[in-house]
N, C-alpha and C. Protein backbone atom coordinates (compact mmCIF):
# COMPACT_ATOMS: atom_id res chain seq x y z
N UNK A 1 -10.61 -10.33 29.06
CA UNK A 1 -10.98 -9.42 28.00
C UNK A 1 -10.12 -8.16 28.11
N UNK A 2 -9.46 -7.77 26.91
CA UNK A 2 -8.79 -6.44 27.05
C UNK A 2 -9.42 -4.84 27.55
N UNK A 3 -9.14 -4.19 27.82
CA UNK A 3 -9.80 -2.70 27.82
C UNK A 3 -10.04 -2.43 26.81
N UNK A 4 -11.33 -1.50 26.48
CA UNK A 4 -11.49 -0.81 25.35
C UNK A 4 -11.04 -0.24 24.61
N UNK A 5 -10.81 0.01 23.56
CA UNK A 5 -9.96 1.28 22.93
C UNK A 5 -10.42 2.09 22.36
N UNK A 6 -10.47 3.25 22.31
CA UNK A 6 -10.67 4.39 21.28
C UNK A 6 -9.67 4.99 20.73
N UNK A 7 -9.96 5.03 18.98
CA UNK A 7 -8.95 5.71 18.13
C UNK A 7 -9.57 6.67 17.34
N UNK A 8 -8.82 7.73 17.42
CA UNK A 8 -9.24 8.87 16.55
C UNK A 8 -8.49 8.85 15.20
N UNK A 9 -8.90 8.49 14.11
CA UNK A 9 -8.04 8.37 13.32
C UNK A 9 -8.00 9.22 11.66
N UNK A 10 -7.18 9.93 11.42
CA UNK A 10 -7.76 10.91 9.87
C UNK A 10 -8.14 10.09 8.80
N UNK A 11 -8.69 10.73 8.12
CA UNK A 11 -9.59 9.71 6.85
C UNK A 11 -8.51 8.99 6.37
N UNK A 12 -6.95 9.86 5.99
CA UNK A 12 -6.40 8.72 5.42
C UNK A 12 -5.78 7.59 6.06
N UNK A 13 -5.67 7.78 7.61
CA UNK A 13 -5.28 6.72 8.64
C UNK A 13 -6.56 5.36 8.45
N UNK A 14 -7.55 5.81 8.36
CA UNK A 14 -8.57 4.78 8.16
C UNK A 14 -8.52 4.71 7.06
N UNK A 15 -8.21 4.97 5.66
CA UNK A 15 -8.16 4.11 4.74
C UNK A 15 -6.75 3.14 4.73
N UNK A 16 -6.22 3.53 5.34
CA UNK A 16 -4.90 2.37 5.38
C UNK A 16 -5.19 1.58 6.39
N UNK A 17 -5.88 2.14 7.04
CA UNK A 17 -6.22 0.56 8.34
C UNK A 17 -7.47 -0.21 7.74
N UNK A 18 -8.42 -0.23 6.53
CA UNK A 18 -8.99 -0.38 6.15
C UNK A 18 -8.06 -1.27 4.85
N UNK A 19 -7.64 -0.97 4.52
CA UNK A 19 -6.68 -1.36 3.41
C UNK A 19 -6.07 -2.86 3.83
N UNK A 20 -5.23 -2.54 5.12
CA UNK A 20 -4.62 -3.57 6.20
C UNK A 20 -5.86 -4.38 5.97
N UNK A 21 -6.67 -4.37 6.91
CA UNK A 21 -7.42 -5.49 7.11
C UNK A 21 -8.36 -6.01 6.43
N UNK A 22 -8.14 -5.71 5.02
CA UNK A 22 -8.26 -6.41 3.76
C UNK A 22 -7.18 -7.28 3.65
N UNK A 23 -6.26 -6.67 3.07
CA UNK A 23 -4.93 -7.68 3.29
C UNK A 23 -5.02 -8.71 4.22
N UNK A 24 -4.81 -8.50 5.90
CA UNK A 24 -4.77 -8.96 6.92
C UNK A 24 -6.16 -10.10 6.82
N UNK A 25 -7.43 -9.69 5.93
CA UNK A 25 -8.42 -10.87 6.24
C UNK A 25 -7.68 -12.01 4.94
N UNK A 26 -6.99 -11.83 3.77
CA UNK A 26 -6.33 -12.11 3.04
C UNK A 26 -5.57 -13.64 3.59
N UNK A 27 -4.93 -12.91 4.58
CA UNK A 27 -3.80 -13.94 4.90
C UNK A 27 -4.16 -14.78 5.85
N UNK A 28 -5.80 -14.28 6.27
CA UNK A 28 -6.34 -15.72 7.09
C UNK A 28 -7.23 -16.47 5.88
N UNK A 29 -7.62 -15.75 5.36
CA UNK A 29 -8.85 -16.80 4.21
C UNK A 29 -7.99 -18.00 3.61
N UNK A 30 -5.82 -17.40 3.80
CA UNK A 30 -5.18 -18.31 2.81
C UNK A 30 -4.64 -19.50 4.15
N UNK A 31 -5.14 -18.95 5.48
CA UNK A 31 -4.57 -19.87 6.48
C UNK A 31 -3.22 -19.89 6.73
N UNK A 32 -2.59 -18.79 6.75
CA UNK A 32 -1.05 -18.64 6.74
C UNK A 32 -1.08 -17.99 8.00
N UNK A 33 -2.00 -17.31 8.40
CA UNK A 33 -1.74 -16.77 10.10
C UNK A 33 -1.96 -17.49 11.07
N UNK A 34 -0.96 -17.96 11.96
CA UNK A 34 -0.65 -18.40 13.29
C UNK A 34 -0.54 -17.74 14.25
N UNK A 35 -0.48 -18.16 15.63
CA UNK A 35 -0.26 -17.20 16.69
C UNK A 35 1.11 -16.60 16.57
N UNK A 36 2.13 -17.78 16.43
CA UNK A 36 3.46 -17.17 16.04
C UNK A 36 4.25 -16.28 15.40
N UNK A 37 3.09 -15.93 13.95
CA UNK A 37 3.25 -14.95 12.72
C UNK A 37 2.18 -14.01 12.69
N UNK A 38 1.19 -14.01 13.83
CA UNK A 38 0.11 -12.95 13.50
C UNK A 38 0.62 -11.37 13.55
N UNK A 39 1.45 -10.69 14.09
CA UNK A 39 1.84 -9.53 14.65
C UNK A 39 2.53 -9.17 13.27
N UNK A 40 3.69 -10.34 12.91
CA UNK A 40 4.31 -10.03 11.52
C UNK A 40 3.73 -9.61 10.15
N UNK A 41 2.33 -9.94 10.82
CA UNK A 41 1.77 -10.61 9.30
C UNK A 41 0.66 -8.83 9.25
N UNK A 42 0.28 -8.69 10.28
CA UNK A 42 -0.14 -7.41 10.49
C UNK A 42 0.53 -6.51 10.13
N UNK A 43 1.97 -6.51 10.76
CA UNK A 43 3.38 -5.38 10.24
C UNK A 43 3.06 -5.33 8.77
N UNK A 44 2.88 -6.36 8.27
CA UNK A 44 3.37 -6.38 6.76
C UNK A 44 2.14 -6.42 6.02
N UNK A 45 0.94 -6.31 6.27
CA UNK A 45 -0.36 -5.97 5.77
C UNK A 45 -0.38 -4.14 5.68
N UNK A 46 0.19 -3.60 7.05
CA UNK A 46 0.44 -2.31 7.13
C UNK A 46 0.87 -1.41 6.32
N UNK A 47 2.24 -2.46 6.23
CA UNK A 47 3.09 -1.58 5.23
C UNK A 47 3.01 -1.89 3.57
N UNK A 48 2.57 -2.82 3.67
CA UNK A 48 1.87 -2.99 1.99
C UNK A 48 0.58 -2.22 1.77
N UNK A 49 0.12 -1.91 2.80
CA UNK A 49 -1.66 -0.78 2.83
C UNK A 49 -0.69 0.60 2.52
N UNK A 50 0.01 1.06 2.94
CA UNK A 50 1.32 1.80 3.30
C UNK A 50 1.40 2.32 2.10
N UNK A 51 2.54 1.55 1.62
CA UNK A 51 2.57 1.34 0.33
C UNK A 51 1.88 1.65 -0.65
N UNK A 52 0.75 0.80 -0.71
CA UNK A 52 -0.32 1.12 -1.95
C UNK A 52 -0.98 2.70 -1.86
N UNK A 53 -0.75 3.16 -0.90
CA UNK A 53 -1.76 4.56 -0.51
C UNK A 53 -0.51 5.07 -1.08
N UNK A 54 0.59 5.49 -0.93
CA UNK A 54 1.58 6.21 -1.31
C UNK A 54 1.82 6.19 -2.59
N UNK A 55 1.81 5.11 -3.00
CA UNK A 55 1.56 5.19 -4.83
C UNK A 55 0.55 5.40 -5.59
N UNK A 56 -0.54 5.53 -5.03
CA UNK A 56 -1.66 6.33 -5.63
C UNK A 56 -1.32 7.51 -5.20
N UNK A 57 -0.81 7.81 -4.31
CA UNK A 57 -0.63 9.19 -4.42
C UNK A 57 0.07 9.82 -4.84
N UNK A 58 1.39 9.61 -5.15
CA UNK A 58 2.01 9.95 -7.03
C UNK A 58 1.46 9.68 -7.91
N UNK A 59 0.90 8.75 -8.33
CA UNK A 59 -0.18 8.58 -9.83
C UNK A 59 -1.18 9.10 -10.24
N UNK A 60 -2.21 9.08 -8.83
CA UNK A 60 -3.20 10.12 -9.11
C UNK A 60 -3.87 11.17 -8.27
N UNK A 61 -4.12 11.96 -8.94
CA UNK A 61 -4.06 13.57 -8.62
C UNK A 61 -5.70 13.49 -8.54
N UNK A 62 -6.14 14.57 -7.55
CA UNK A 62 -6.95 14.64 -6.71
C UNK A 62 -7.98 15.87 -7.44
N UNK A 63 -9.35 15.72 -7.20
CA UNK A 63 -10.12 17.19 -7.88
C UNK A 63 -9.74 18.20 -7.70
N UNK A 64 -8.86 18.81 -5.95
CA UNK A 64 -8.82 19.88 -5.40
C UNK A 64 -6.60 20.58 -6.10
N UNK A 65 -6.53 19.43 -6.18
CA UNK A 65 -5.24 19.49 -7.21
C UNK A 65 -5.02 20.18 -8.84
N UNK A 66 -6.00 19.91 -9.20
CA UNK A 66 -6.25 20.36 -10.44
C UNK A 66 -6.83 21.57 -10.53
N UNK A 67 -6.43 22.86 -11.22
CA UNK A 67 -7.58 24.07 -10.97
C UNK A 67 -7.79 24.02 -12.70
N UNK A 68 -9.04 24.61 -12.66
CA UNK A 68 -9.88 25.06 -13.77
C UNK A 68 -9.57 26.71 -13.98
N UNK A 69 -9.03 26.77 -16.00
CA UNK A 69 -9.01 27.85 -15.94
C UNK A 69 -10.03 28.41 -16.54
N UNK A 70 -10.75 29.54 -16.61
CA UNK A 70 -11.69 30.46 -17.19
C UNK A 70 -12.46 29.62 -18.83
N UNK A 71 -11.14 29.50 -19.34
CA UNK A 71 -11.58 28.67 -20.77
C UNK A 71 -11.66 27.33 -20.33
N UNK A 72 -11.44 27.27 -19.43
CA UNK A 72 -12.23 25.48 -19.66
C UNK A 72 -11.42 24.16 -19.58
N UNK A 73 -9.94 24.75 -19.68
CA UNK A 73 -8.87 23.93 -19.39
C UNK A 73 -8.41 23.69 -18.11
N UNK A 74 -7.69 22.87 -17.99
CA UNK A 74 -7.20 22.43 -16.23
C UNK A 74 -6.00 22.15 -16.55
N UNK A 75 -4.96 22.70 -15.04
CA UNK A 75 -3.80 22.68 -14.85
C UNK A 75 -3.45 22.19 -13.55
N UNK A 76 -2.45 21.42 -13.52
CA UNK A 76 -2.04 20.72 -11.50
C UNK A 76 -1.55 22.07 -11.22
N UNK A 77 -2.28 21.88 -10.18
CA UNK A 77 -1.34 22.75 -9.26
C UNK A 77 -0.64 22.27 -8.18
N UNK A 78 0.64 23.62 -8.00
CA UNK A 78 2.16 23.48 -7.92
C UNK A 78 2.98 22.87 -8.46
C-alpha cells in the first residue's frame, strides 16, 4: 500500500482535478485504459481539464469582474 498523501489544493486546482477525473473516469467506462496507457491517459485528461478551464475563462466573465454603475448599468472591469 502506498503512503498517504495530503494535498492542499486552490479551488481552481480542484476544479481541474475534478474536471480530470471526469474525463479520466471517461476513458475507463470506454475501456481504453491499460496499465501501459494509464499515466498518458491521465496527462491528457489533465490537460484537456486544462484546457477547458482556460477557455471559460476568456468567454466568461465572473460577478466580481463586472462592476455596477449607480444607474444600473454594468461594465468589465479592466
Amino acid at each position: 500500500m502506498s503512503p498517504e498523501q495530503h494535498l492542499h489544493l486552490q479551488h481552481s486546482e480542484s476544479v481541474v482535478a475534478q474536471m480530470s477525473a471526469t474525463l479520466f473516469a471517461a476513458f475507463v467506462r470506454n475501456q481504453v485504459v491499460t496499465e501501459a496507457n494509464e499515466d498518458a491517459l491521465i496527462d491528457k485528461a489533465v490537460s484537456i481539464a486544462a484546457r477547458l478551464a482556460s477557455r471559460a475563462e476568456k468567454l466568461v466573465k465572473s460577478d466580481q469582474e463586472w462592476v455596477q454603475k449607480e444607474g444600473g448599468s454594468s461594465y468589465l472591469l479592466g
